[in-house]
PDB file of N, CA and C in Angstrom:
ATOM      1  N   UNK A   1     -24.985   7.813 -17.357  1.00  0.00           N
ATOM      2  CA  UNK A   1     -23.736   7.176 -17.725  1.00  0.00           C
ATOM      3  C   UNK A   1     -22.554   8.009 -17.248  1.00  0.00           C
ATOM      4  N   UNK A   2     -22.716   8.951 -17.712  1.00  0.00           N
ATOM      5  CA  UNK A   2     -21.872  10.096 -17.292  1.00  0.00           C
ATOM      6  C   UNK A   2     -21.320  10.580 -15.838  1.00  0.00           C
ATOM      7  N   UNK A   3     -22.673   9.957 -14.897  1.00  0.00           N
ATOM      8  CA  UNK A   3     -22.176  10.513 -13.275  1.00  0.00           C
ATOM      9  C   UNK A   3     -22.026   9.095 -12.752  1.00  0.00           C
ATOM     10  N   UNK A   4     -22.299   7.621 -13.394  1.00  0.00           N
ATOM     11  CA  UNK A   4     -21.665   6.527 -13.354  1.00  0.00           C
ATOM     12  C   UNK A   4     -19.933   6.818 -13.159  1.00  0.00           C
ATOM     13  N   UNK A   5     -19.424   7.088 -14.426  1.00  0.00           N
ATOM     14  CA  UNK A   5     -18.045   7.386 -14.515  1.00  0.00           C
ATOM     15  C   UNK A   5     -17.494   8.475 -13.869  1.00  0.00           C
ATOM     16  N   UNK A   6     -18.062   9.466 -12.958  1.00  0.00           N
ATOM     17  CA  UNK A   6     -17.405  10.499 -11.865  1.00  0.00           C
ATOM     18  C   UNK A   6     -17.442   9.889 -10.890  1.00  0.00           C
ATOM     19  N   UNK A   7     -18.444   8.901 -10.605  1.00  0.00           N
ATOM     20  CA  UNK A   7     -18.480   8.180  -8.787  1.00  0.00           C
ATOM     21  C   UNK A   7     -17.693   7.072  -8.816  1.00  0.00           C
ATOM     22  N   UNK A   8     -17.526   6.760 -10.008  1.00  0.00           N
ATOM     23  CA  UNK A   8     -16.578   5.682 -10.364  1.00  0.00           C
ATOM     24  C   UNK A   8     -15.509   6.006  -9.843  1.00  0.00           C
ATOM     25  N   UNK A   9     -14.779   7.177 -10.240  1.00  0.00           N
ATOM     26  CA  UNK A   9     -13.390   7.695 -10.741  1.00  0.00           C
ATOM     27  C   UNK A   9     -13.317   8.171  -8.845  1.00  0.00           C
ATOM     28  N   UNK A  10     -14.168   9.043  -8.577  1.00  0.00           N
ATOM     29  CA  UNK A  10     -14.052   9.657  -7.365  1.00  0.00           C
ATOM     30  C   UNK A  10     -13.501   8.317  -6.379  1.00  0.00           C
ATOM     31  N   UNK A  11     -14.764   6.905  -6.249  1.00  0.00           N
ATOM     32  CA  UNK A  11     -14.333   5.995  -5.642  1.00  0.00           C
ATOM     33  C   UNK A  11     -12.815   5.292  -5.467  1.00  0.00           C
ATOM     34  N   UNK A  12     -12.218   5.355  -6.567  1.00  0.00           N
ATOM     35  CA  UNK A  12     -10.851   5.052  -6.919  1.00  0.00           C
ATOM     36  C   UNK A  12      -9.860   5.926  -6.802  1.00  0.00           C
ATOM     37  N   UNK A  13      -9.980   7.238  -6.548  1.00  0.00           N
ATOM     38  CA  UNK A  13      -9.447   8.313  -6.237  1.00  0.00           C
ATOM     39  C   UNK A  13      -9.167   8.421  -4.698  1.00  0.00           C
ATOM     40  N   UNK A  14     -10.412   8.186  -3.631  1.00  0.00           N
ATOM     41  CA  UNK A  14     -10.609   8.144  -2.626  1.00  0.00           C
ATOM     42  C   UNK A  14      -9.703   6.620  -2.300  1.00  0.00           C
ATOM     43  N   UNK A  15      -9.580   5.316  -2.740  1.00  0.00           N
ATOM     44  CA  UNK A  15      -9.422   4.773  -2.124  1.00  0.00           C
ATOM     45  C   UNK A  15      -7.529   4.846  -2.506  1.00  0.00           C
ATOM     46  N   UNK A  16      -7.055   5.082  -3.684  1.00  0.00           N
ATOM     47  CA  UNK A  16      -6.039   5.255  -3.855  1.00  0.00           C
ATOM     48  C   UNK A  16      -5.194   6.290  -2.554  1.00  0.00           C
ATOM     49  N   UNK A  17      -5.830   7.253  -2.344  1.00  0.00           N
ATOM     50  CA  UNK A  17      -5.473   8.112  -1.193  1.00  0.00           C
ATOM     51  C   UNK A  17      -5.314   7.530   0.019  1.00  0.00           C
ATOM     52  N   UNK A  18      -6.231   6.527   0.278  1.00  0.00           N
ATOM     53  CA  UNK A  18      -5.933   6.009   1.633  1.00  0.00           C
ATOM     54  C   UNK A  18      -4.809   4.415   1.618  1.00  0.00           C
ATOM     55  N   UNK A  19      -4.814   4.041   0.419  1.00  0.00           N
ATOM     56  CA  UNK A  19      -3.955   2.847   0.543  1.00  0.00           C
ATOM     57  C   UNK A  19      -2.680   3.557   0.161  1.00  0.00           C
ATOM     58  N   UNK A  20      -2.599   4.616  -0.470  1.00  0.00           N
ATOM     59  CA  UNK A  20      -1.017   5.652  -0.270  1.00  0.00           C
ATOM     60  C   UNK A  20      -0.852   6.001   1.166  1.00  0.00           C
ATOM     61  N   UNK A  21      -1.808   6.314   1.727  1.00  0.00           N
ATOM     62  CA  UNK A  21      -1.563   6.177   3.489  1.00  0.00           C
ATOM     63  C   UNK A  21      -1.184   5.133   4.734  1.00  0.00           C
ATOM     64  N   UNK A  22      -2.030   4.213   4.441  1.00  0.00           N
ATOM     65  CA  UNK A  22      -1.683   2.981   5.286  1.00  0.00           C
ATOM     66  C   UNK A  22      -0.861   1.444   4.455  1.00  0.00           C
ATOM     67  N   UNK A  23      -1.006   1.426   3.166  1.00  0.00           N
ATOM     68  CA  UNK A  23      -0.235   0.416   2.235  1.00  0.00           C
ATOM     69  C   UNK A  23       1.060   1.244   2.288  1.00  0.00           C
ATOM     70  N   UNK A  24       0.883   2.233   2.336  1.00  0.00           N
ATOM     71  CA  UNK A  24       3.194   2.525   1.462  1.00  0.00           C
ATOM     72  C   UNK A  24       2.658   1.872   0.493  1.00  0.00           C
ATOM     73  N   UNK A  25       3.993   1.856  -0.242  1.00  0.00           N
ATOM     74  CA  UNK A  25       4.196   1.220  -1.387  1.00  0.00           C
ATOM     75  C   UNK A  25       3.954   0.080  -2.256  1.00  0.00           C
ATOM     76  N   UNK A  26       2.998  -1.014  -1.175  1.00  0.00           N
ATOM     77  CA  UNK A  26       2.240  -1.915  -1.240  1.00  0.00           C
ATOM     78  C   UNK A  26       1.651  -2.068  -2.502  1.00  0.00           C
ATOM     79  N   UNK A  27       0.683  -0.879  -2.739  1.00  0.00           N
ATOM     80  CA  UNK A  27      -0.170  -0.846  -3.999  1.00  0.00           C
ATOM     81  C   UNK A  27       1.057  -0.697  -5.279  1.00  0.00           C
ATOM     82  N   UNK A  28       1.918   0.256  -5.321  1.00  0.00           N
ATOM     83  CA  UNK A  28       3.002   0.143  -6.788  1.00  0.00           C
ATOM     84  C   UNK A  28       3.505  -1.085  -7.061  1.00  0.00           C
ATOM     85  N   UNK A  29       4.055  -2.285  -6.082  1.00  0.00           N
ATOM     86  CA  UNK A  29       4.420  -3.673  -6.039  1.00  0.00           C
ATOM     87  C   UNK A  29       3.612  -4.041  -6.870  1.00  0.00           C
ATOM     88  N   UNK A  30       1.893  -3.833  -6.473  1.00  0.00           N
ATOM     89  CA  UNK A  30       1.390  -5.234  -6.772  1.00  0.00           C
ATOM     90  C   UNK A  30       0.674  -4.384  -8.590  1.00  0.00           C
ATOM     91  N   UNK A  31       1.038  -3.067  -8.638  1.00  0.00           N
ATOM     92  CA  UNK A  31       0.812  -2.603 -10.077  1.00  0.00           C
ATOM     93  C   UNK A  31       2.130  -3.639 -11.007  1.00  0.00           C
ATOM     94  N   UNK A  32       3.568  -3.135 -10.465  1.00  0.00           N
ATOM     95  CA  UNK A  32       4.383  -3.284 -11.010  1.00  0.00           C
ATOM     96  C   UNK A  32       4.056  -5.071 -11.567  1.00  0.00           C
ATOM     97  N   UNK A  33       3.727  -5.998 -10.665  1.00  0.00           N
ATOM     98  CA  UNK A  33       3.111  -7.316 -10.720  1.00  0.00           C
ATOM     99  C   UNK A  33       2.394  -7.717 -11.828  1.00  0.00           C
ATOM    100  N   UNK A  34       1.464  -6.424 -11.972  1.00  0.00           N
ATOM    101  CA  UNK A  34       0.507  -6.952 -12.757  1.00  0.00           C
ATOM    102  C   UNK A  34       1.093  -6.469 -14.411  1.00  0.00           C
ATOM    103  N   UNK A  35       2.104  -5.456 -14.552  1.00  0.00           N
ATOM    104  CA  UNK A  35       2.091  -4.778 -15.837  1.00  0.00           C
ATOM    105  C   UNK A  35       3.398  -5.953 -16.082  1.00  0.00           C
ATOM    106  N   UNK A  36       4.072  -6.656 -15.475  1.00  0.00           N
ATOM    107  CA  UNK A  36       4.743  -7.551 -15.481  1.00  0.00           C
ATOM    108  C   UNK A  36       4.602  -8.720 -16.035  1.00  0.00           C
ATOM    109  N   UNK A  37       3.715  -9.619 -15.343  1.00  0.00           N
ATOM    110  CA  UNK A  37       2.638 -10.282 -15.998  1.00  0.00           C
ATOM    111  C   UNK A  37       2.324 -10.088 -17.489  1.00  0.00           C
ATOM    112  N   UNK A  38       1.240  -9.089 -17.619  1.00  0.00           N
ATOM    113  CA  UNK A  38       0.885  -8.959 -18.831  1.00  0.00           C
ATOM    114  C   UNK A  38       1.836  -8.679 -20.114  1.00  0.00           C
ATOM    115  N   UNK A  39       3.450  -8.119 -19.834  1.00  0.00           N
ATOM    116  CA  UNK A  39       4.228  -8.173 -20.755  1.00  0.00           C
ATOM    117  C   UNK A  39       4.356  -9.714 -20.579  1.00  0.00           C
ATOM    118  N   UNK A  40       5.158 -10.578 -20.120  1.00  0.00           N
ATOM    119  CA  UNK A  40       5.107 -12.032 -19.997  1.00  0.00           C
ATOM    120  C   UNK A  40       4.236 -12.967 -20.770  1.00  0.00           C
ATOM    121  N   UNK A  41       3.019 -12.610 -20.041  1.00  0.00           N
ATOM    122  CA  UNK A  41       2.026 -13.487 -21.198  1.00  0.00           C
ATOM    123  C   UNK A  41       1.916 -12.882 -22.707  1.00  0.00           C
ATOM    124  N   UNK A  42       1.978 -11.696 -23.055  1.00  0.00           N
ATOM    125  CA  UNK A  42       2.266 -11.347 -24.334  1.00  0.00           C
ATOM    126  C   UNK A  42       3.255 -11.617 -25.506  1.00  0.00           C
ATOM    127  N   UNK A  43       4.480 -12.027 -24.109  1.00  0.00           N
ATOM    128  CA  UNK A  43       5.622 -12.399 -24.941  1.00  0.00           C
ATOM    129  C   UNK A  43       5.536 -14.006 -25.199  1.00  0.00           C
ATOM    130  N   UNK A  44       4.609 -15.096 -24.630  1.00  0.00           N
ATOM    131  CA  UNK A  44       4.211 -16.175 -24.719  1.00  0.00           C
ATOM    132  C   UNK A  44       3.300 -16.037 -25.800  1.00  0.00           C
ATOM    133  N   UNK A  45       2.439 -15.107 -26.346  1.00  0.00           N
ATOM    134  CA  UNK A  45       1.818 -15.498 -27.375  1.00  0.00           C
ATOM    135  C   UNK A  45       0.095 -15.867 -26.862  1.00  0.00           C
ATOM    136  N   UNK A  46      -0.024 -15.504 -25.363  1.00  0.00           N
ATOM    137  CA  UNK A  46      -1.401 -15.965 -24.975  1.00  0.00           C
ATOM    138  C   UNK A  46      -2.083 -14.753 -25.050  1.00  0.00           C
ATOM    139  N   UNK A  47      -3.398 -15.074 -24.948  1.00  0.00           N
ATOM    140  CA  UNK A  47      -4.398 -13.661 -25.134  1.00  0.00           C
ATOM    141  C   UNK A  47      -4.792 -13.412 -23.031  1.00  0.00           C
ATOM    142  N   UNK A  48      -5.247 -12.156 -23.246  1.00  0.00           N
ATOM    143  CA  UNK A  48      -5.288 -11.189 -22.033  1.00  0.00           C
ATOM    144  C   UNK A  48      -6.828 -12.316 -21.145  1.00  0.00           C
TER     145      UNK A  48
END
């Protein structure tokens, strides 16, 4: 379970590094998108 969640983390680590390389800022947009969203539908009263 345990080296599940390091190859996990490593994988997402690794790919974060390279879409900070060739995305720019691409990837923060589409964060900012999503934490956006989810205040929105919260403030509607719908579930996640």
């Amino acid at each position: 379970m345990f080296e599940t969640v390091v190859i996990g983390l490593l994988v997402l680590w690794a790919l974060g590094v390279l879409t900070s390389f060739y995305m720019g800022g691409l990837i923060h947009v589409l964060l900012f998108l999503a934490i956006a969203l989810v205040v929105f539908r919260q403030r509607q009263g719908r579930r996640l």
